[in-house]
Protein backbone atom coordinates (compact mmCIF):
# COMPACT_ATOMS: atom_id res chain seq x y z
CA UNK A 1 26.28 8.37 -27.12
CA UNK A 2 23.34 6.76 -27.34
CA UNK A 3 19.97 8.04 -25.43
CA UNK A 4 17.92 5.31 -23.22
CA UNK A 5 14.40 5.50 -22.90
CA UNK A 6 13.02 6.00 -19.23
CA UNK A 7 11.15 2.55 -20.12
CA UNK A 8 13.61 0.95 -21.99
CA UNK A 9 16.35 1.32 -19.03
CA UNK A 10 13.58 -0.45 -16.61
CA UNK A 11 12.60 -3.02 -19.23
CA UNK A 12 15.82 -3.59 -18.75
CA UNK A 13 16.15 -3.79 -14.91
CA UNK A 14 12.76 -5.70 -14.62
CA UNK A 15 14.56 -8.76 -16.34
CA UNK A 16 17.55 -8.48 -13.68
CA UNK A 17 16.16 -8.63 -10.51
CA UNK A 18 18.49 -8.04 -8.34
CA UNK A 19 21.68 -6.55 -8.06
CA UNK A 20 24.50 -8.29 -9.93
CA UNK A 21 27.06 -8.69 -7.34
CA UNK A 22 29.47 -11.46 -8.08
CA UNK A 23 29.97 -9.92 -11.41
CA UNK A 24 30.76 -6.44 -9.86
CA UNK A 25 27.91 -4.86 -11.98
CA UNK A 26 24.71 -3.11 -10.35
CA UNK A 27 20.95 -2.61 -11.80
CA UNK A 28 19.43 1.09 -11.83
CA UNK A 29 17.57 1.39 -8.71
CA UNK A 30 14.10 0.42 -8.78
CA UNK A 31 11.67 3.06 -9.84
CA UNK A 32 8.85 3.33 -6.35
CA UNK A 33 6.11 5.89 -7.86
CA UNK A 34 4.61 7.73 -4.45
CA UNK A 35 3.11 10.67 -4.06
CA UNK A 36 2.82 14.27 -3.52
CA UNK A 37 5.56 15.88 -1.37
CA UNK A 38 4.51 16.61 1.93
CA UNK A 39 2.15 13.90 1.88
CA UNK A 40 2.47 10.40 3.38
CA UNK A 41 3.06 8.22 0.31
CA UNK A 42 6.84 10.15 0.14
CA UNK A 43 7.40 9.64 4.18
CA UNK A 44 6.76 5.72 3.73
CA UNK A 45 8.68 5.74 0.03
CA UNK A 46 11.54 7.18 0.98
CA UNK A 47 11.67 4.86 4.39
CA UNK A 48 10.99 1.82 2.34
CA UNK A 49 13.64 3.08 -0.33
CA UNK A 50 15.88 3.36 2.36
CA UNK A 51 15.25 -0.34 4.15
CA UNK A 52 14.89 -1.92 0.51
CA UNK A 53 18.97 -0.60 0.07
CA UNK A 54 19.83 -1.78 3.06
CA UNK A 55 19.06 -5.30 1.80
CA UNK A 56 20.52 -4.66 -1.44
CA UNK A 57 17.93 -3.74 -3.68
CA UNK A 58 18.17 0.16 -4.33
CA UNK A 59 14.72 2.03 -5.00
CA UNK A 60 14.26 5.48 -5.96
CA UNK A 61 11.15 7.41 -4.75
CA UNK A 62 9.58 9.25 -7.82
CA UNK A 63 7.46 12.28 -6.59
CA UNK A 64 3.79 11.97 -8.59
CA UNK A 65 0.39 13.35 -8.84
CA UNK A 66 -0.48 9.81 -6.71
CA UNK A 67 -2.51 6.82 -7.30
CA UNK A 68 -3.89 7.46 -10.36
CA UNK A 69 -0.61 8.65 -12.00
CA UNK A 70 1.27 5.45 -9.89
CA UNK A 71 -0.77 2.76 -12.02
CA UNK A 72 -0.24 4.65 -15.24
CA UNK A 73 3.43 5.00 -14.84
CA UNK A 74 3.05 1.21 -13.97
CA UNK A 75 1.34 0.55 -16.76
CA UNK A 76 3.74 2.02 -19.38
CA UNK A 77 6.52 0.79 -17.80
CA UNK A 78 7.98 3.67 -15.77
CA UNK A 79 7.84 2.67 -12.31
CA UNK A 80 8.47 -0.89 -10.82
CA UNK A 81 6.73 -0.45 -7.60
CA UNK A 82 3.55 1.71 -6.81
CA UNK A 83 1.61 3.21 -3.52
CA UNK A 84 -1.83 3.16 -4.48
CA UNK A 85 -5.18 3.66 -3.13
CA UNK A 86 -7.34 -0.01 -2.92
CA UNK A 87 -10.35 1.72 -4.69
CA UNK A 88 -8.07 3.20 -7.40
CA UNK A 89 -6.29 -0.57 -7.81
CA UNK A 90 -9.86 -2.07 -8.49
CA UNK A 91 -11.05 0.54 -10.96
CA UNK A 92 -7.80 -0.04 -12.85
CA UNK A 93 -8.16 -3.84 -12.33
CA UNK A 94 -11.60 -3.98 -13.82
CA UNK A 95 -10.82 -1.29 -16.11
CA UNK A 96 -13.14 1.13 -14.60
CA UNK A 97 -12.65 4.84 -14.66
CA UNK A 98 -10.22 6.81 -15.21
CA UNK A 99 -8.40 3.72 -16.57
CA UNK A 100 -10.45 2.49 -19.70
CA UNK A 101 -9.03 -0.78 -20.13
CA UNK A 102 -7.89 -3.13 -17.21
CA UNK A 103 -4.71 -3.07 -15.71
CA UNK A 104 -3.14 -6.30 -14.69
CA UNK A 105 -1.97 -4.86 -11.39
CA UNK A 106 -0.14 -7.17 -8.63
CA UNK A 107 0.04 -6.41 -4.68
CA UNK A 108 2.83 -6.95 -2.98
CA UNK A 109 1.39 -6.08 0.73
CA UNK A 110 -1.13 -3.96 2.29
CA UNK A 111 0.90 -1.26 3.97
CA UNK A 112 -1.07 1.21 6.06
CA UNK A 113 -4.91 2.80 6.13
CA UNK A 114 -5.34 5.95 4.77
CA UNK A 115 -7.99 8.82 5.56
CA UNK A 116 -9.92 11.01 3.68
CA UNK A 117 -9.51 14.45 4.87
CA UNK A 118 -11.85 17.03 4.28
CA UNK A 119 -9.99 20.22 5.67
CA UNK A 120 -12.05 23.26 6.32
CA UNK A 121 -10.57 26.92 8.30
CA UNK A 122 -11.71 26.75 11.64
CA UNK A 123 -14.14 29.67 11.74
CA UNK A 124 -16.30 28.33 8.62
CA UNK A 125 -19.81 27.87 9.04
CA UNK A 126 -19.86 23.81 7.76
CA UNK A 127 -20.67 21.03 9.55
CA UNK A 128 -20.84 18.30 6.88
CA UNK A 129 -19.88 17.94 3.58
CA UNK A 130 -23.19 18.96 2.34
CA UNK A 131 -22.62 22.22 3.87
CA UNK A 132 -19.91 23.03 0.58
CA UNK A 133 -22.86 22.93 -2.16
CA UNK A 134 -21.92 25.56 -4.62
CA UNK A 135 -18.72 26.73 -2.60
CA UNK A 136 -15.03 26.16 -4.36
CA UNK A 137 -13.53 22.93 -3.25
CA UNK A 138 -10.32 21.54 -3.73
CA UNK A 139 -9.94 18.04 -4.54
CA UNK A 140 -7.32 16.97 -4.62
CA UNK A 141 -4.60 16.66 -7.44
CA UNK A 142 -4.88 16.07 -11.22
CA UNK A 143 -3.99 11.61 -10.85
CA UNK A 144 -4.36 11.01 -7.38
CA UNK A 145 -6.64 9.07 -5.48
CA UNK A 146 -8.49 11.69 -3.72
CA UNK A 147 -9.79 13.49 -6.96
CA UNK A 148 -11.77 10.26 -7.55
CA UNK A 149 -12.88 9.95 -3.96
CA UNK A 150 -14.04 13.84 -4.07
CA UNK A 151 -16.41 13.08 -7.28
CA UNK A 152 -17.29 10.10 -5.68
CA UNK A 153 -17.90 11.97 -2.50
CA UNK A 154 -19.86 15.00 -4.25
CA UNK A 155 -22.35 12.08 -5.79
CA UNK A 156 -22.82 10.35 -2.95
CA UNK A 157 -23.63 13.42 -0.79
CA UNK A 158 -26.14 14.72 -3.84
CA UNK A 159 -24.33 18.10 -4.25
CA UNK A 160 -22.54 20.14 -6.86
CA UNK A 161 -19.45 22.11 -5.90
CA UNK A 162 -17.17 24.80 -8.07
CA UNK A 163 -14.49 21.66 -7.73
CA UNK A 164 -10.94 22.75 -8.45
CA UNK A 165 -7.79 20.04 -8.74
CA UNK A 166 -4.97 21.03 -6.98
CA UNK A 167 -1.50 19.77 -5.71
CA UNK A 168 -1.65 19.84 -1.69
CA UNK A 169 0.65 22.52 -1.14
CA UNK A 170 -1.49 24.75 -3.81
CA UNK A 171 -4.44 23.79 -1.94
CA UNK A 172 -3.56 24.44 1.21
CA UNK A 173 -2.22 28.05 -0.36
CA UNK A 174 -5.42 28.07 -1.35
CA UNK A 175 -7.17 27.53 1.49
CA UNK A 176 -5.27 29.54 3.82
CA UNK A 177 -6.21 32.70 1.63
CA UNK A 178 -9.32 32.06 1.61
CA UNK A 179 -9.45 31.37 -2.16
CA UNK A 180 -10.80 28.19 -1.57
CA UNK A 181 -13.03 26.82 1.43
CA UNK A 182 -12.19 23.53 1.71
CA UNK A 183 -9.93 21.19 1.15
CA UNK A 184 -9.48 17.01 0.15
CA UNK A 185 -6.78 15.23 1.07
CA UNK A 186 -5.68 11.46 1.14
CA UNK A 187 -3.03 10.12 3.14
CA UNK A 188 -1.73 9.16 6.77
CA UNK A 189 -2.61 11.22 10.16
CA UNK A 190 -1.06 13.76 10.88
CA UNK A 191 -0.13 14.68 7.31
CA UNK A 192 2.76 17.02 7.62
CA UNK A 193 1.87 19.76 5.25
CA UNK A 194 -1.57 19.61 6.83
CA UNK A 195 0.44 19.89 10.15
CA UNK A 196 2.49 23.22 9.23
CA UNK A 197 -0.80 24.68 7.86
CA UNK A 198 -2.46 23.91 11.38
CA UNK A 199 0.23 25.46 13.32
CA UNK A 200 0.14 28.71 11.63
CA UNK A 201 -4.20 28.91 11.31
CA UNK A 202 -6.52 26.73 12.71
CA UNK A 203 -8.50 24.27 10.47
CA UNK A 204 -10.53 21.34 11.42
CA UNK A 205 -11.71 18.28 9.74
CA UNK A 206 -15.40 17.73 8.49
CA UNK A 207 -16.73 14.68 9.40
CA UNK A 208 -17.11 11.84 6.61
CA UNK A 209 -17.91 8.66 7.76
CA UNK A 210 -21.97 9.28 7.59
CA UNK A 211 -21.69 8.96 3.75
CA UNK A 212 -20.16 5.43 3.85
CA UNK A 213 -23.43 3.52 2.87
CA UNK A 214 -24.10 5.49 0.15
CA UNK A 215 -20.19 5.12 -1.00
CA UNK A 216 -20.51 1.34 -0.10
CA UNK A 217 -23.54 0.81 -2.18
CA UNK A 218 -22.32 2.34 -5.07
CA UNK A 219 -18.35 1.40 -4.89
CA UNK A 220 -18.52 -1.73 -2.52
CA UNK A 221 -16.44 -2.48 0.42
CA UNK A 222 -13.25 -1.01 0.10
CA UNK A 223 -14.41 1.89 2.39
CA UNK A 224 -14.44 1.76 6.09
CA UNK A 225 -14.81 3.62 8.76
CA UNK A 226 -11.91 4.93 10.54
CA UNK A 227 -11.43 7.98 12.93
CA UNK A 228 -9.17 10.72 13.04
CA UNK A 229 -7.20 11.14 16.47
CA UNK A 230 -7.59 13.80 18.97
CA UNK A 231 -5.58 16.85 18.69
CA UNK A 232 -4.20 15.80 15.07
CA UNK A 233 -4.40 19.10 13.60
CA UNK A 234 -4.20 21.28 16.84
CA UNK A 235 -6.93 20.89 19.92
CA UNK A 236 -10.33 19.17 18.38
CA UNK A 237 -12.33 16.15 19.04
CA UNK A 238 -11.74 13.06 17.02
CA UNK A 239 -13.40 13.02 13.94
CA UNK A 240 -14.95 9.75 12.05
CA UNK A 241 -13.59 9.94 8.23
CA UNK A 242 -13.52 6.78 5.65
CA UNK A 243 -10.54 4.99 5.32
CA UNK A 244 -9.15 2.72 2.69
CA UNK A 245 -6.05 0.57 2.40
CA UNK A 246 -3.28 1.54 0.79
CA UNK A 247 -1.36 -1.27 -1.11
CA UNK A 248 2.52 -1.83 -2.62
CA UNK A 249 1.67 -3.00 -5.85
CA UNK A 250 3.22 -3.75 -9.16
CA UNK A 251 3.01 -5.88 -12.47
CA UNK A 252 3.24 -9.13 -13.40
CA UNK A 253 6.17 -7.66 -15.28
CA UNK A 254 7.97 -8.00 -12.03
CA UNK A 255 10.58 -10.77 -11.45
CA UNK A 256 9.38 -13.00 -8.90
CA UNK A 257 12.83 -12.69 -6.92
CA UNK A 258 12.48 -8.87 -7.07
CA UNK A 259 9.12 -9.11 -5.36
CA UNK A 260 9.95 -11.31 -3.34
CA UNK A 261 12.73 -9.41 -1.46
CA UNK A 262 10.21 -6.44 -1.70
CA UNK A 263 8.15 -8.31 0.64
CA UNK A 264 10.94 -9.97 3.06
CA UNK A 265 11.97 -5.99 3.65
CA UNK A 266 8.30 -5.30 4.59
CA UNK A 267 8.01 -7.70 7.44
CA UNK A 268 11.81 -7.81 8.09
CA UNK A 269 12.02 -3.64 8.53
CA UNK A 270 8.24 -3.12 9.56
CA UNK A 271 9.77 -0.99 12.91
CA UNK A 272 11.42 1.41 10.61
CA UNK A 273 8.88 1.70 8.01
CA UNK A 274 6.54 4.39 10.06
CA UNK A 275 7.38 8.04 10.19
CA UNK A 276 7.82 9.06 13.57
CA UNK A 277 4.87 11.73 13.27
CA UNK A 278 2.45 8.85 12.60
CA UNK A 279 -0.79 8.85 14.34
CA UNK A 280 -2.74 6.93 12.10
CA UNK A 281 -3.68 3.07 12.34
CA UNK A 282 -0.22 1.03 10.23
CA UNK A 283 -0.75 -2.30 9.19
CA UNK A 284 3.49 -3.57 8.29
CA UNK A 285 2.63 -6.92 9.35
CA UNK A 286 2.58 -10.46 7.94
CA UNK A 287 -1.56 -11.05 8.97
CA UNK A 288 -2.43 -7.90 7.27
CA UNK A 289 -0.06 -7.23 5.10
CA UNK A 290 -1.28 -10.60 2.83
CA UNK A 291 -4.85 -9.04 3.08
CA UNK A 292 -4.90 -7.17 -0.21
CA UNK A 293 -8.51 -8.25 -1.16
CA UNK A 294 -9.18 -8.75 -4.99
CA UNK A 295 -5.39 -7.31 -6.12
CA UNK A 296 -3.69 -10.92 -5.89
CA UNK A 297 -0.53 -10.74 -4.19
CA UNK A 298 2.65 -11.18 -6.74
CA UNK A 299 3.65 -14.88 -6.98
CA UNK A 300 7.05 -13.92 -5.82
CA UNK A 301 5.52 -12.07 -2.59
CA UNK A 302 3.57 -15.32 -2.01
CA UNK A 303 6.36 -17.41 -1.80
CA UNK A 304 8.38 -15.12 0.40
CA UNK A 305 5.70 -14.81 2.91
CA UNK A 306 5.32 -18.73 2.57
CA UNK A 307 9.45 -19.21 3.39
CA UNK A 308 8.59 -16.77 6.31
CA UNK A 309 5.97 -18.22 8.44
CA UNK A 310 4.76 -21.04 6.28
């Protein structure tokens, strides 16, 4: 019996783009590179997975270290769809770091905001970010998004911390002993191993939004400022963080057809496409979901949301 490359089987899926019906034959589901389980990026994977089956196009939600590790798998062929981080698709676009050489990356839709969370035990003495000079930090995991955003962070605040990269259920292991002090994490509001963690200790969030112009000036506009809800994490004030976009994207590799039904089951399922423990702002609609900056939507998406609403 002959053995089939991971990339190999979706080189050949990519060239069948959906599923072969009147001949009684079926494609491998589509690969959809997330996240981190626990984290959001699985929630809205495994809902999307779920919708795209529904309208006949199977996906299968591939656990990862996030955005980072999303474009790479894109790039070598191992994934057909990816949730990644707007600042992570322009460094890989431009071939910026961590990517070396660009990435010709296509959006299908701009799904939902994500925030930066900076999670600290309740009891510790910090106020700011600035307050973690020197003190070990987790930021976030080995190929996601928030281990760029936490060096990005640490320059833009001026300080040097004993930075460790670590899974979010590590981390929050970590923080809960006390073997770390803090925390990074990138995803949706409330996220629900953040959640559990909260319910057995309380933790609060440091603020991050006062760092935005320096982020801005040095990595443009991709960063806004959003604010975590009341009573997220257990009883606390809102707290203003940075957001950024989070975007379905793919390659040109793509059939058109295949992204195009992608982006018919994003407006079409939008109700179904938002975990019910959601707090955070969700985009899921045909005004925002086109507004994927300087990623250019997939020619197949285009036309879909064309036949839509013109």
């Amino acid at each position: 019996m002959t053995r089939v490359s991971r990339r190999a089987l979706l080189g050949g899926l990519l060239t069948t783009p959906l599923l072969a019906s009147c001949t009684g034959t079926t494609t491998p589901p589509l690969p959809l590179a997330a996240g981190e389980p626990g984290g959001f990026y699985v929630e809205f994977g495994e809902l999307l997975a779920s919708a795209l089956a529904a309208a006949g196009l199977p996906a299968a939600v591939v656990n990862t270290g996030g955005s980072v590790d999303n474009i790479e798998r894109l790039r070598d062929g191992t994934a057909a769809l990816g949730l990644v981080l707007t600042d992570i698709a322009l460094a890989a676009r431009n071939g910026d770091e961590p990517f070396g050489v660009p990435v010709p990356l296509r959006a299908i839709g701009r799904v939902y905001e994500n925030y930066m969370q900076l999670v600290v035990r309740a009891e510790d003495p910090a106020v700011s970010a600035a307050d973690l000079a020197g003190r070990p930090v987790s930021l976030g995991a080995v190929g996601s998004g928030a281990a760029v955003f936490g060096d990005r962070l640490l320059a833009a605040v001026g300080i040097a911390a004993d930075v460790t990269r670590r899974p979010l259920r590590d981390a929050v292991t970590a923080l809960e002993s006390g073997s770390t002090d803090a925390l990074l994490w990138s995803g949706g509001v409330p996220t629900p191993a953040l959640a559990e963690l909260a319910a057995r200790r309380p933790v609060r969030l440091l603020p991050l939004a006062e760092h935005l112009p320096q982020l801005r000036s040095r990595h443009g506009d991709v960063y806004g400022a959003v604010t975590v809800p009341a009573d997220a994490y257990g009883p606390a004030a809102p707290v203003p963080t940075v957001g950024v976009a989070n975007l379905l994207v793919c390659t040109s590799a793509l059939p058109p057809a295949t992204a195009g039904a992608v982006a018919r089951t994003l407006v079409a399922a939008a109700p179904d496409l938002v975990p019910e423990s959601a707090l955070g702002t969700q985009y899921l609609d045909q005004r925002s979901l086109i507004g994927t900056g300087a990623i250019p939507l997939h020619p197949g998406a285009v036309a879909a949301y064309r036949e839509l609403h013109g």
